[in-house]
Structure formats: C-alpha cells, structure tokens
Protein backbone atom coordinates (compact mmCIF):
# COMPACT_ATOMS: atom_id res chain seq x y z
CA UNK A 1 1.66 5.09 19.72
CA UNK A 2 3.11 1.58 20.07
CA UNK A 3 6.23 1.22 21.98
CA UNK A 4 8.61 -1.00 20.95
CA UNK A 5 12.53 -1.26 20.82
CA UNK A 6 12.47 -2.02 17.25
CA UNK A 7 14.65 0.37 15.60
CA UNK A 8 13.35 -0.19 12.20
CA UNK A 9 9.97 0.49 13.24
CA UNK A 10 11.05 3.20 15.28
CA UNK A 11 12.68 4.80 12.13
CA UNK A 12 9.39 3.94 9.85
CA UNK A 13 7.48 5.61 12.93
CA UNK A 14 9.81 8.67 12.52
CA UNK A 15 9.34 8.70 8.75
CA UNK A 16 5.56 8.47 8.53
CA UNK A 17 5.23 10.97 11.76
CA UNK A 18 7.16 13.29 8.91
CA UNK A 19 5.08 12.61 6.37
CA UNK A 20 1.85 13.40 8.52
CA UNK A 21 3.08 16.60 9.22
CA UNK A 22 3.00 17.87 5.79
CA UNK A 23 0.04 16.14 4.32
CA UNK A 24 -2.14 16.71 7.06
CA UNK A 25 -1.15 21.06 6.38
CA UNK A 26 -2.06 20.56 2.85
CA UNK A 27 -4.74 18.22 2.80
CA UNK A 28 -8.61 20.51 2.12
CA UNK A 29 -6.07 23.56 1.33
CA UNK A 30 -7.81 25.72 -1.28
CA UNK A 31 -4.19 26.93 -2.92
CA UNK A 32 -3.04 23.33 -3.05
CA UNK A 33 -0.99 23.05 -6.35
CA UNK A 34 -1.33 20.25 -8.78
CA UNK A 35 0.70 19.33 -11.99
CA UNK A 36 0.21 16.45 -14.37
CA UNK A 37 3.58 13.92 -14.55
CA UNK A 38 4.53 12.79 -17.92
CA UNK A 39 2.17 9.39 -17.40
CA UNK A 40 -0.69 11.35 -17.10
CA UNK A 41 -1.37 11.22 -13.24
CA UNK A 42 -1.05 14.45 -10.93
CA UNK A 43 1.11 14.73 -8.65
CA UNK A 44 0.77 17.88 -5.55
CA UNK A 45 3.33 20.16 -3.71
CA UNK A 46 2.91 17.52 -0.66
CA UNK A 47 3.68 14.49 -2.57
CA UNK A 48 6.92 16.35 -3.86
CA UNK A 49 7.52 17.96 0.04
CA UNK A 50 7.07 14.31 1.34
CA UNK A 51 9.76 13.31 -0.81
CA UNK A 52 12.09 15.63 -0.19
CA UNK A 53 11.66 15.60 3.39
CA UNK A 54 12.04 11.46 3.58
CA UNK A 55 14.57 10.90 1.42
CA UNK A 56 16.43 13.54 3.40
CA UNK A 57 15.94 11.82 6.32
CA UNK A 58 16.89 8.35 5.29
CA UNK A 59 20.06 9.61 3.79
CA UNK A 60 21.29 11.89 6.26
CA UNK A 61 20.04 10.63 9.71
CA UNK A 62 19.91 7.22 8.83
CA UNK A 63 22.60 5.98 6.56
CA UNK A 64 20.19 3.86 3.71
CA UNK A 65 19.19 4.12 0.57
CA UNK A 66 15.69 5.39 -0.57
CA UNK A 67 13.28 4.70 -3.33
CA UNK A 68 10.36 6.65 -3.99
CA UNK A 69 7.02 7.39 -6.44
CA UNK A 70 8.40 10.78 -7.36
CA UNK A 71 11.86 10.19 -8.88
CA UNK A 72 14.41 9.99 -5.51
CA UNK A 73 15.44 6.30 -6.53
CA UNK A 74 18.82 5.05 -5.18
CA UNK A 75 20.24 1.82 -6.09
CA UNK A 76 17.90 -1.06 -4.33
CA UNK A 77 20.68 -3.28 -2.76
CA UNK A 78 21.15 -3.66 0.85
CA UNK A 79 18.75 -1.51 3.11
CA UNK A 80 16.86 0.77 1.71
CA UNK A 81 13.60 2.87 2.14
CA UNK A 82 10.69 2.53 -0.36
CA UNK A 83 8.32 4.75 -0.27
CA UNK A 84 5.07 6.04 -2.11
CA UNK A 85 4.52 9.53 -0.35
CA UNK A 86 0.71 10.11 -0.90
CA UNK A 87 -1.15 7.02 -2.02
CA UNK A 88 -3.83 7.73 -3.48
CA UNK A 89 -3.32 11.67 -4.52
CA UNK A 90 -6.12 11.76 -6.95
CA UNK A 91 -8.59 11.21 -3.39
CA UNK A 92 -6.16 13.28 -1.75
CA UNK A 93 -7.00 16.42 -4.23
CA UNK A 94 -10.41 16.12 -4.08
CA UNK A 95 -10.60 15.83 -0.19
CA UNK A 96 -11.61 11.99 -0.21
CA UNK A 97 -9.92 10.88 3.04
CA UNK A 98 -8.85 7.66 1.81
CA UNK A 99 -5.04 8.28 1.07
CA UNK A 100 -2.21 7.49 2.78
CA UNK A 101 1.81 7.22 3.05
CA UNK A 102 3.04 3.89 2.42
CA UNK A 103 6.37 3.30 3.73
CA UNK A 104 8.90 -0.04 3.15
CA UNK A 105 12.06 -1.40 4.45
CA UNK A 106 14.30 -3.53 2.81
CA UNK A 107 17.41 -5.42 3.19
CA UNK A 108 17.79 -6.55 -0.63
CA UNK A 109 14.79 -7.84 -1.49
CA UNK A 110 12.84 -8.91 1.41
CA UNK A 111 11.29 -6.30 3.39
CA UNK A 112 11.81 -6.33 6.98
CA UNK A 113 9.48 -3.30 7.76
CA UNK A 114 5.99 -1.36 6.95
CA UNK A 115 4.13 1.63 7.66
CA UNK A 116 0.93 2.93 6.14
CA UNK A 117 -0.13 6.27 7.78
CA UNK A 118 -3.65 7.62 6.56
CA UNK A 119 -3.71 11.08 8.94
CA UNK A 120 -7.35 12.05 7.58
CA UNK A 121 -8.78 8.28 8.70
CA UNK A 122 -7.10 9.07 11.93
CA UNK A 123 -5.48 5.51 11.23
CA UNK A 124 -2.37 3.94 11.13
CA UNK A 125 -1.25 0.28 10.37
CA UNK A 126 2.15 -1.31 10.44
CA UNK A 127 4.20 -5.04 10.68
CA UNK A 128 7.86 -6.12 11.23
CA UNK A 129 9.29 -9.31 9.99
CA UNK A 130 8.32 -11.92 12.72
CA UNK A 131 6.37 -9.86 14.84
CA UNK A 132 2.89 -9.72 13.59
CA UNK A 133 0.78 -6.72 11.81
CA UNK A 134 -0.84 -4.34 14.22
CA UNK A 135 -2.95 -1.11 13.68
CA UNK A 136 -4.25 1.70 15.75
CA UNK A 137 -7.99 2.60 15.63
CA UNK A 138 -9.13 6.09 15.74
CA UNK A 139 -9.91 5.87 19.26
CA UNK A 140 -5.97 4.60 20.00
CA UNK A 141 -6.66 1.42 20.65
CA UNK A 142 -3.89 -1.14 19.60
CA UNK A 143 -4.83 -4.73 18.35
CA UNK A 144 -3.42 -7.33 16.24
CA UNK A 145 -4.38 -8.24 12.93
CA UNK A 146 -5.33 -11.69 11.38
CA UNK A 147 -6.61 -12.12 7.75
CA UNK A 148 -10.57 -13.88 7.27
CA UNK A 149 -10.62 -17.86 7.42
CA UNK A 150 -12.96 -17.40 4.53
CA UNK A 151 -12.82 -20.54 1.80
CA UNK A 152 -14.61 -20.02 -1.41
CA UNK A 153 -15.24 -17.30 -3.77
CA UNK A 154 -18.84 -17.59 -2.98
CA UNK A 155 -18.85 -16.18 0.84
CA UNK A 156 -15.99 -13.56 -0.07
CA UNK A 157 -15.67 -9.90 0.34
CA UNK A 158 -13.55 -8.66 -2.28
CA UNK A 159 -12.13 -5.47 -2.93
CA UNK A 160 -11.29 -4.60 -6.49
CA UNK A 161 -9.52 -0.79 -8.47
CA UNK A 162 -11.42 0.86 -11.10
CA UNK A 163 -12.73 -2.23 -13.19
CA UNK A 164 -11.97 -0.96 -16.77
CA UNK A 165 -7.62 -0.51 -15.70
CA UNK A 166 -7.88 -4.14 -16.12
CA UNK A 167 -7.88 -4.10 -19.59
CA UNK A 168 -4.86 -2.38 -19.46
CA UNK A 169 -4.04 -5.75 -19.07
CA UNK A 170 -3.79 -9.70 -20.43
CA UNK A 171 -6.44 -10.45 -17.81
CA UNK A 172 -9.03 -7.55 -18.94
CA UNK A 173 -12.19 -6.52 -17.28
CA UNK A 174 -14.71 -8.84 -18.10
CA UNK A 175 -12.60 -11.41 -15.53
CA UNK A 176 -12.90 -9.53 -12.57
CA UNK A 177 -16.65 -9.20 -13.37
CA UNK A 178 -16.75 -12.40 -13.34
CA UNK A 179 -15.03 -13.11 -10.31
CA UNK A 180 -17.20 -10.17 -8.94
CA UNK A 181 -20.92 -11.90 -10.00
CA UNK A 182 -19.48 -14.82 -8.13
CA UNK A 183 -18.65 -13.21 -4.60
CA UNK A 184 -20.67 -12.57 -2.06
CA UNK A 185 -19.88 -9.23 -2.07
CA UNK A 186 -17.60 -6.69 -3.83
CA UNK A 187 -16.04 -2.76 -3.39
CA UNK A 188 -14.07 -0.81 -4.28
CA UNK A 189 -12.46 1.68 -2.38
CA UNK A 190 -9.29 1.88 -4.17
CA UNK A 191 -5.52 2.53 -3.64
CA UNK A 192 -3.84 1.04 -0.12
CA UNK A 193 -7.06 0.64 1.87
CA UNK A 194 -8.41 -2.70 0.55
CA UNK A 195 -5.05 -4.24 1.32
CA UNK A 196 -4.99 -3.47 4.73
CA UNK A 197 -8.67 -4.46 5.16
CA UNK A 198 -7.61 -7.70 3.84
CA UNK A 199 -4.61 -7.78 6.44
CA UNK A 200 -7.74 -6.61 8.91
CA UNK A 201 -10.02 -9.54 8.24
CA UNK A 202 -12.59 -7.35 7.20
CA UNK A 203 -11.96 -8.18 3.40
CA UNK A 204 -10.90 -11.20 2.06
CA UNK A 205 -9.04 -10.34 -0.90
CA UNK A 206 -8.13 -7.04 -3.21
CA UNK A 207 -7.17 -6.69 -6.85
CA UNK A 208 -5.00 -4.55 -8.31
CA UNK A 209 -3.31 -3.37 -11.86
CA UNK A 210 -0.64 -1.42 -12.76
CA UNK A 211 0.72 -1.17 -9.27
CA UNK A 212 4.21 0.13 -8.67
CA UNK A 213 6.87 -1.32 -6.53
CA UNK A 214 6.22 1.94 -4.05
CA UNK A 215 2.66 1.02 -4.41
CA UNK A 216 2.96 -2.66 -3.02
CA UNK A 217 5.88 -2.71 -1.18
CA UNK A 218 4.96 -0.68 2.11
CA UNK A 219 1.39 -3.00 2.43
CA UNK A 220 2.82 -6.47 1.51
CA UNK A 221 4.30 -7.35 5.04
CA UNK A 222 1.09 -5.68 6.68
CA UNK A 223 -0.55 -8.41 4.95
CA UNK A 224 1.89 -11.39 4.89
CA UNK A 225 2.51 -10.87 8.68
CA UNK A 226 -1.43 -11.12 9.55
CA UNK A 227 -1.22 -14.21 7.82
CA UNK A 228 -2.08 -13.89 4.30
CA UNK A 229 -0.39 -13.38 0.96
CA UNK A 230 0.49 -11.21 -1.46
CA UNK A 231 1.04 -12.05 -5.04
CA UNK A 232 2.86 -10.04 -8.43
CA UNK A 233 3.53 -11.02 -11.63
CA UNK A 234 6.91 -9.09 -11.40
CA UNK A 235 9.10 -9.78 -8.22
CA UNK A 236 12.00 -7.18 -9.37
CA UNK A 237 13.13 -5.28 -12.30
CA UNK A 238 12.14 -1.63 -12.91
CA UNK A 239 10.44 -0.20 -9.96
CA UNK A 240 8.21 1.31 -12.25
CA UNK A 241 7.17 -1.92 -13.96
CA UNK A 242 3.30 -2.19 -13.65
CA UNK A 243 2.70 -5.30 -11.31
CA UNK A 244 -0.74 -7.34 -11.42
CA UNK A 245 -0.95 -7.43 -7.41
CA UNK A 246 -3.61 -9.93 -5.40
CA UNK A 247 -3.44 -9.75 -1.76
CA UNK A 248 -5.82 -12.64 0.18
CA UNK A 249 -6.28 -14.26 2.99
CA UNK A 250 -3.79 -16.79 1.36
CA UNK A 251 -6.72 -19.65 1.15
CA UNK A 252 -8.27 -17.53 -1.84
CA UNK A 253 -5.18 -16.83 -3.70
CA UNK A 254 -5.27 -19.28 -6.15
CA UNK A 255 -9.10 -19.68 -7.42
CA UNK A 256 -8.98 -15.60 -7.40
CA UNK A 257 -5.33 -15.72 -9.55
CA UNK A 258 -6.87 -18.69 -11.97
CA UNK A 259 -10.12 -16.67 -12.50
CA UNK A 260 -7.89 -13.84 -13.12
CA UNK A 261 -6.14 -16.08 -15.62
CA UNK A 262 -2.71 -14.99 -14.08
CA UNK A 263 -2.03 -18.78 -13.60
C-alpha cells in the first residue's frame, strides 16, 4: 500500500481496509440478504455492516463526525466522514465486480481527503488536497493520475448512467443521446467507475443523475486532484438532494454541461 505520513489518508486507508473486510466476506455469498429502502433501491446486510462498522470507527477512534448512504448522518460542520458504503449494490448483488466503497473527508465543505476501494477489481484509488490522485493496479503497482488533454466532443470517450434516469430530470434523455451520437465513443459502466477513469485519463468525461452527496463526494477530489473537474447543480443542502454530476477532464466541461442544457 502507499506509505505516507498523511494522517487523513492514513485514517481513510484504515476505513476502507474496514470496509474490504466485510464486503469482500459477503460479496458471491448465496445467503446474502437484501431488502428494498423506502426509495425503491436495495440495500444488503454489508452495506448496513459497513455502516455500522465506519461510523463506529470515526466516532470512537477518531473524534469526527460521519455521514453516510444508510441513515448514520451527523451534523456536516467541521470534519467529518462521508461515506457511501457499497457503491453500486445493485452490481454488488448480482456478482458484477464493479462496486466499490467511496469514502470522503471534510473540513466544512471542502474535502481534504478520498478513498474509493473496489476489493473485487483488486483496485484501489485515492487523492489528498495538494498532493495529487494516485491508484494501485492489480498487480500493486503505484502511479499517478492525470485526466485526457482531449478538446472536443468529437474525439471523446464518454461515460454515461442508465440513459432513460435522465428524464428524471430537466435535461432528459434525448440530450445525452445527443451528446452520445456526437462522441467518438460512449459506455456505460455505471456507478463510481467512470469517474475514476476520467481521473485515469482513460475517459474523458462521465454523466450522472440523481447522485447523492455520498455518491460524489468520495470521487470528486480523485478527480479534481488529477487535474480535472467536477460539476453539481447543488453544492449543499440535503445530502440526499439528487445532484446532476459531470466530471471531465475540465477542457470538456462546458460544451458537455451546455449540451446537457445545465447552463
């Protein structure tokens, strides 16, 4: 693993090592159990055992304040831990490997520290204020990432949710088709991975709906540190608010946001 003196990436390190410990025991299990939240989308024994385990350790071994997808949600002023404990749970039920914990740290409202640990990829990606985004390949090699130089629409990998949540929205479906027909080429793989293939330079940009803060917040410094950007329609408020969320290579974001008709 990376060594650093960091202590807030030390304690993110700590947190997501946590987390891999139960999802990685659950994960393929054929007694994995499953119930349906009041908004319609499942939620499994890990995501609640991730919780409970995190939360515990942010309040009792660290001293902060934690916010999370499955109701542990503290007040958000100074440092606090926001977390999203299985990304992508639908995959993560159905033994799709693409799922991951997404863990933020924040001092008010800039965040100072990320995690994303996917256990089943065998990879793991994470940035501090200042000091650059970094991941670890499966074979435990350690390099830096830098988002794509990439200018127009027309030579750009994008990455994109299910198409038809957008018209859950103002901006609707037929606009990201759009955008889509004009790319050079399009995916999507869904949930946390297209962000950090954005912060990889492997994408150039990925477009989301509905996001919540948990959802965003433990990816946007991946991103922002490799030298891109990440944009919402909704900088606070409820963390439960549904947030329109582009992340780019920063030269992209605003032809992608005006097709999107979010400017």
């Amino acid at each position: 693993m990376h060594k650093t003196n960091n202590q807030d990436l030390l304690r993110a390190f700590r947190l997501a090592d946590a987390a891999d410990a139960i999802t990685k025991k659950h994960y393929l299990s054929a007694r994995l159990q499953v119930t349906t939240k009041p908004d319609k989308t499942p939620v499994t024994e890990a995501d609640l055992a991730v919780e409970r385990t995190l939360s515990t350790i942010v309040h009792e071994e660290f001293g902060d304040k934690y916010v999370g997808e499955e109701n542990v949600r503290d007040a958000r002023q100074g440092r606090h831990w926001v977390v999203d404990p299985i990304d992508g749970t639908k995959n993560f039920l159905r033994g799709m490997p693409i799922w991951a914990t997404l863990i933020g740290l924040r001092d008010g409202d800039t965040t100072i520290a990320n995690v994303v640990s996917a256990p089943a990829l065998g990879r793991r990606w994470w940035a501090t204020k200042g000091e650059g985004a970094w991941t670890q390949d499966i074979d435990g090699t350690i390099r830096r990432l830098h988002v794509s130089k990439v200018a127009n629409i027309t030579d750009a990998f994008l990455m994109y949710s299910s198409i038809y949540s957008w018209d859950t929205v103002p901006t609707g479906s037929q606009a990201v088709l759009d955008l889509c027909k004009q790319a050079w080429r399009h995916r999507a793989v869904g949930d946390f991975f297209g962000h950090v293939l954005v912060a990889e330079g492997a994408a150039d940009a990925c477009l989301e709906p509905n996001l919540r803060l948990w959802d965003m917040v433990g990816l946007e410094l991946i991103v922002t540190e490799a030298g891109g950007a990440v944009w919402t329609n909704i900088k606070d408020g409820d963390p439960a608010a549904a947030r329109i969320v582009v992340s780019s290579n920063a030269v992209l974001e605003n032809p992608i946001l005006a097709a999107l008709k979010c400017i």
